[in-house]
Protein backbone atom coordinates (compact mmCIF):
# COMPACT_ATOMS: atom_id res chain seq x y z
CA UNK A 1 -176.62 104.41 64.32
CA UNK A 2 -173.97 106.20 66.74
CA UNK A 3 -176.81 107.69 68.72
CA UNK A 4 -179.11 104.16 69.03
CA UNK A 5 -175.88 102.57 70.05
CA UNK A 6 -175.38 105.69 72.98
CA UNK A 7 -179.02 105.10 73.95
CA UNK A 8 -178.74 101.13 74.51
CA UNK A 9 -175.18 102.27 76.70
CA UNK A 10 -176.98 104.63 78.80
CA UNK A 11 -179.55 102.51 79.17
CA UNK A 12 -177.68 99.12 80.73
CA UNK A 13 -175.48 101.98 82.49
CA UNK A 14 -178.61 103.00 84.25
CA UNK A 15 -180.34 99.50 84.85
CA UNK A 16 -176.62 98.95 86.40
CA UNK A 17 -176.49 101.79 88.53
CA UNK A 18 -180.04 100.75 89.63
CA UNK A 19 -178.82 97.12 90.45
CA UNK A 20 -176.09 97.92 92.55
CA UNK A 21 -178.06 100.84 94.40
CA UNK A 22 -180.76 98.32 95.06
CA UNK A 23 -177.91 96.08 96.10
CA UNK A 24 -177.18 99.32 98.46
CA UNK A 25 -180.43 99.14 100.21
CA UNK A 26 -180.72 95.60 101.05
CA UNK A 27 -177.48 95.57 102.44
CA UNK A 28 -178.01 98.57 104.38
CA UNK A 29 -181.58 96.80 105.38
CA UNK A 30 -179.47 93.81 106.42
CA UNK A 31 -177.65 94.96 108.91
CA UNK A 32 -179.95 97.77 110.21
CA UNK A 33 -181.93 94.63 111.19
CA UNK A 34 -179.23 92.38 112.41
CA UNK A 35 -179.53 90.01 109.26
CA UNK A 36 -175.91 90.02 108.53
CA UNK A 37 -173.52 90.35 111.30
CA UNK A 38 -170.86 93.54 111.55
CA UNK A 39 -167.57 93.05 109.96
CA UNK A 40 -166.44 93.00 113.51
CA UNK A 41 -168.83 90.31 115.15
CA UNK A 42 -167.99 88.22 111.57
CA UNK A 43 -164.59 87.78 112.62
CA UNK A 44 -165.06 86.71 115.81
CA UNK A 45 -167.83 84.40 114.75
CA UNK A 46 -164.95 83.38 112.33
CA UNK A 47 -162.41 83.10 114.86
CA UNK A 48 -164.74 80.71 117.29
CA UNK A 49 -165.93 78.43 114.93
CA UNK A 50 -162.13 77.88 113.77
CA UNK A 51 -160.89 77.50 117.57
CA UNK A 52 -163.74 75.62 119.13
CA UNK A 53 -163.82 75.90 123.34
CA UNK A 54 -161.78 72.95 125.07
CA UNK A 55 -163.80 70.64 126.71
CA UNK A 56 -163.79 70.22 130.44
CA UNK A 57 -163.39 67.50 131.49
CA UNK A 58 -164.49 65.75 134.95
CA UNK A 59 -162.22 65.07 137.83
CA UNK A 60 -161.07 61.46 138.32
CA UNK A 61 -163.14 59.72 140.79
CA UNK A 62 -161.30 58.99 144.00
CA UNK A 63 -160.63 54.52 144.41
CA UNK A 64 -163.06 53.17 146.10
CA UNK A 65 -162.72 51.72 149.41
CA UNK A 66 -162.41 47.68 149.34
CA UNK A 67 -165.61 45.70 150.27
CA UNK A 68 -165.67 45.09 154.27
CA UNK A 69 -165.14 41.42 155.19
CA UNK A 70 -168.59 40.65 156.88
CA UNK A 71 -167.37 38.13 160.02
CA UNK A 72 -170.46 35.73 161.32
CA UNK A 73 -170.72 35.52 164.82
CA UNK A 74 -172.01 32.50 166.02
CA UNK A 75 -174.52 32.68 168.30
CA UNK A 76 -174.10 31.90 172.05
CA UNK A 77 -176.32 29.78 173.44
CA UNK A 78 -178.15 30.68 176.33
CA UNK A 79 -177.71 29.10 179.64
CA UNK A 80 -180.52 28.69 181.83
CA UNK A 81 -179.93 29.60 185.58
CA UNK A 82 -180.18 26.01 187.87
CA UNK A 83 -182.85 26.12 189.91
CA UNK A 84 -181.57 26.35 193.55
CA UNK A 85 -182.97 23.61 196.18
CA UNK A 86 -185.90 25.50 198.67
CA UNK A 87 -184.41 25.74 202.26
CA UNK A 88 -186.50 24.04 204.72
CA UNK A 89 -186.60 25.87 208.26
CA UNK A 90 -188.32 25.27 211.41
CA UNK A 91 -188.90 28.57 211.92
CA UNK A 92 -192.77 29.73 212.17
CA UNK A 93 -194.31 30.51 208.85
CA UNK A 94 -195.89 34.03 209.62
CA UNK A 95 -199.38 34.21 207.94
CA UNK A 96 -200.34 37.16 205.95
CA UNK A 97 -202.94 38.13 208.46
CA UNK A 98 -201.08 37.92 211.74
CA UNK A 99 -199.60 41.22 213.57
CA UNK A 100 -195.84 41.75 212.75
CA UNK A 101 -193.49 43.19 215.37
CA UNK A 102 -192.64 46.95 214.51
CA UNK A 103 -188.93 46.91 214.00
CA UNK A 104 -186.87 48.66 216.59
CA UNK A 105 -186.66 52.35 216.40
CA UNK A 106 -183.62 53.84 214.76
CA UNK A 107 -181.64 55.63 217.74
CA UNK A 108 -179.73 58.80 216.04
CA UNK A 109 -176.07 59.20 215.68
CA UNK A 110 -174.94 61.86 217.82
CA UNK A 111 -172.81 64.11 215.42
CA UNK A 112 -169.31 64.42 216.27
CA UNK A 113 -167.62 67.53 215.74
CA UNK A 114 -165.00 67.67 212.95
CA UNK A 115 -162.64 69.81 215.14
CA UNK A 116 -162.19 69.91 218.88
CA UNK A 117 -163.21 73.83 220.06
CA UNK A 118 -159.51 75.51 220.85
CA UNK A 119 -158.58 75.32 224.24
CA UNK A 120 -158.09 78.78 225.77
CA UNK A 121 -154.29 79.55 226.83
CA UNK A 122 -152.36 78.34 229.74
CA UNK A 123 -149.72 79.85 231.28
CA UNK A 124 -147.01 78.46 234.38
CA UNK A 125 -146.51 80.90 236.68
CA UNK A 126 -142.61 80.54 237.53
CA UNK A 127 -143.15 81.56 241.43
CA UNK A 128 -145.61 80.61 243.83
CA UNK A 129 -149.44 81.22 243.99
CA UNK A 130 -149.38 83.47 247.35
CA UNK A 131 -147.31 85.96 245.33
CA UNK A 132 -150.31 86.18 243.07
CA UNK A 133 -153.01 86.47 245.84
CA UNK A 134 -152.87 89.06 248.17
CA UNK A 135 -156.05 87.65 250.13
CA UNK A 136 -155.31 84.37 251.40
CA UNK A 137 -155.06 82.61 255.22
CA UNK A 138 -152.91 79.94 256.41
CA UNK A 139 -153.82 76.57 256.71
CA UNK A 140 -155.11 75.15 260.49
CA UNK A 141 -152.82 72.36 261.92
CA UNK A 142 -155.40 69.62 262.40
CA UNK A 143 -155.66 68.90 266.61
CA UNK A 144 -154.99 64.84 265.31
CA UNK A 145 -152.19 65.58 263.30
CA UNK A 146 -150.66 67.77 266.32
CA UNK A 147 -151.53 64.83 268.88
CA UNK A 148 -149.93 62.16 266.54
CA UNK A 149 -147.00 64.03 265.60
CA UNK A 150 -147.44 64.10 261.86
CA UNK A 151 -145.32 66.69 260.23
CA UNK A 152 -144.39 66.89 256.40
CA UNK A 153 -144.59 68.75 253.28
CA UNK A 154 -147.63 69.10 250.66
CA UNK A 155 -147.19 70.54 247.39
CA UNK A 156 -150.91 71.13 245.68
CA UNK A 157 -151.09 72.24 242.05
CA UNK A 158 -153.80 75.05 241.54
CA UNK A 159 -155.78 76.18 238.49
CA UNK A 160 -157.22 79.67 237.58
CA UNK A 161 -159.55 81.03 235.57
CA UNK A 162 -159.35 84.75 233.25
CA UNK A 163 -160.66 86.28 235.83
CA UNK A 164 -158.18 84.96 238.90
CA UNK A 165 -160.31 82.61 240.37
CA UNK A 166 -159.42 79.21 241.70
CA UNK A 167 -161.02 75.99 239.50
CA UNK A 168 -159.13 73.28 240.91
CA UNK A 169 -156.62 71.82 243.17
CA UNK A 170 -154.65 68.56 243.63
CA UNK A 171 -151.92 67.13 245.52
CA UNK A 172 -148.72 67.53 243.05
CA UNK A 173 -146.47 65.74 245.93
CA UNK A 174 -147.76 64.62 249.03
CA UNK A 175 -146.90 64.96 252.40
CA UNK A 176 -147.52 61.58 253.36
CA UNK A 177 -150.46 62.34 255.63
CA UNK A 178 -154.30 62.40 254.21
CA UNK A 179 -154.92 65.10 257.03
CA UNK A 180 -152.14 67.48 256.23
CA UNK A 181 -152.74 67.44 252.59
CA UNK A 182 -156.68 67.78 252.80
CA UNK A 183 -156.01 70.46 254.94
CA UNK A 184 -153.65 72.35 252.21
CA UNK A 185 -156.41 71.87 249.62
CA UNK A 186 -158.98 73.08 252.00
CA UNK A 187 -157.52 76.34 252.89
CA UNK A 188 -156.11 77.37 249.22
CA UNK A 189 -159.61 77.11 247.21
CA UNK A 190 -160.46 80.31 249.88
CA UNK A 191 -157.55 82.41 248.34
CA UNK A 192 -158.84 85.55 245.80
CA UNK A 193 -155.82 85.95 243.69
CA UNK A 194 -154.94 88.16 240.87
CA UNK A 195 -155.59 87.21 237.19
CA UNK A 196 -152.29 86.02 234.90
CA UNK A 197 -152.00 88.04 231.99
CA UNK A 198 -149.83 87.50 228.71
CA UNK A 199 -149.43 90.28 226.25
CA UNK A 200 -151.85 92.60 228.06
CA UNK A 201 -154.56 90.14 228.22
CA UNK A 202 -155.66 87.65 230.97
CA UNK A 203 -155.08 84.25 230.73
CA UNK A 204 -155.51 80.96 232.47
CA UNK A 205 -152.37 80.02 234.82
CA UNK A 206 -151.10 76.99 236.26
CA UNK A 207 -149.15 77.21 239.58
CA UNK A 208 -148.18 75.19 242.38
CA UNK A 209 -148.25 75.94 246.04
CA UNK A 210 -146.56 74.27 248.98
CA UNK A 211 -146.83 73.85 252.65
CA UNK A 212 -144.74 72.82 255.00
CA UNK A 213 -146.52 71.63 258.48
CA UNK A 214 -143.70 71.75 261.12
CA UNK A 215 -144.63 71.12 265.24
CA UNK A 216 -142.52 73.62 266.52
CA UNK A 217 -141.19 73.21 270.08
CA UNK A 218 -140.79 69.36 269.57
């Protein structure tokens, strides 16, 4: 009796052992093959489905602008242009086939310079022009002038040039005789004088001359 009862123990000890290894195995199959999640990814499972994500939600949509007021414009009317009166002339209607006069030819412009070319320097000599020319001759008493007794004094102003030479020559005072001033003029355009110089170069001058026609003896 003691021994059948030992052999039924051992036998729902073993079926038991055999249960719970077999419970072993599919476990251990289970999560070899990702059936049943990790203790690990359990929890957090656990923890996610307990605090569920917040929702995002959409930014407000900015106001929108009021509705434009849409102003008519009335139309303009048009105005049509007047129709101007035809000018009557009685000037000759030209035909299309008649000659017409060329117009007149288009006579150029001459171009005028922006800016006058510089006038070279001029200098006033302070003494007379025979100091400055050591070639010159007197002036001849004209035989009329002698005969009429015309005497006087003629001042001429004279001109020269860079290189000394005389330009031009006019009566600066008179000596109130045509003959005795013509005669002045005559004689002082044959004078070779010396070139005015300013700064070590030559220059134009400006000086004046006199001569004094005296009758001696009377």
């Amino acid at each position: 009796m003691n021994h059948r009862i030992s052999v039924e123990q051992w036998s729902k000890l073993s079926g038991l052992v055999m249960v719970l290894v077999l419970h072993g195995v599919l476990l251990y199959a289970a999560m070899s093959y990702k059936l049943i999640p990790p203790p690990q990814e359990a929890v957090t499972l656990f923890v996610n489905l307990i605090n569920p994500p917040k929702k995002v939600e959409p930014p407000p949509e900015p106001p929108k602008p009021p509705p434009k007021k849409v102003t008519l414009v009335k139309p303009q009317p048009v105005l049509q242009p007047k129709p101007e009166p035809l000018l009557v002339s009685n000037a000759p209607v030209v035909a299309v086939n008649e000659p017409v006069a060329p117009p007149p030819p288009v006579i150029p412009v001459p171009r005028v310079p922006d800016e006058p070319p510089a006038k070279p320097a001029t200098v006033t000599l302070s003494s007379e022009l025979s100091v400055s020319c050591p070639q010159r001759a007197m002036p001849n008493y004209p035989a009329a002038s002698r005969r009429l007794n015309e005497q006087g004094l003629v001042v001429l102003r004279v001109e020269l040039d860079e290189t000394g030479h005389i330009t031009a020559a006019r009566v600066e005072a008179s000596s109130g005789y045509r003959r005795l001033d013509e005669a002045g003029l005559a004689i002082v355009k044959t004078w070779h004088c010396n070139a005015a110089t300013r700064e070590g170069k030559a220059v134009r001058a400006v000086a004046l001359q006199p001569f004094d026609f005296i009758l001696e003896g009377r």
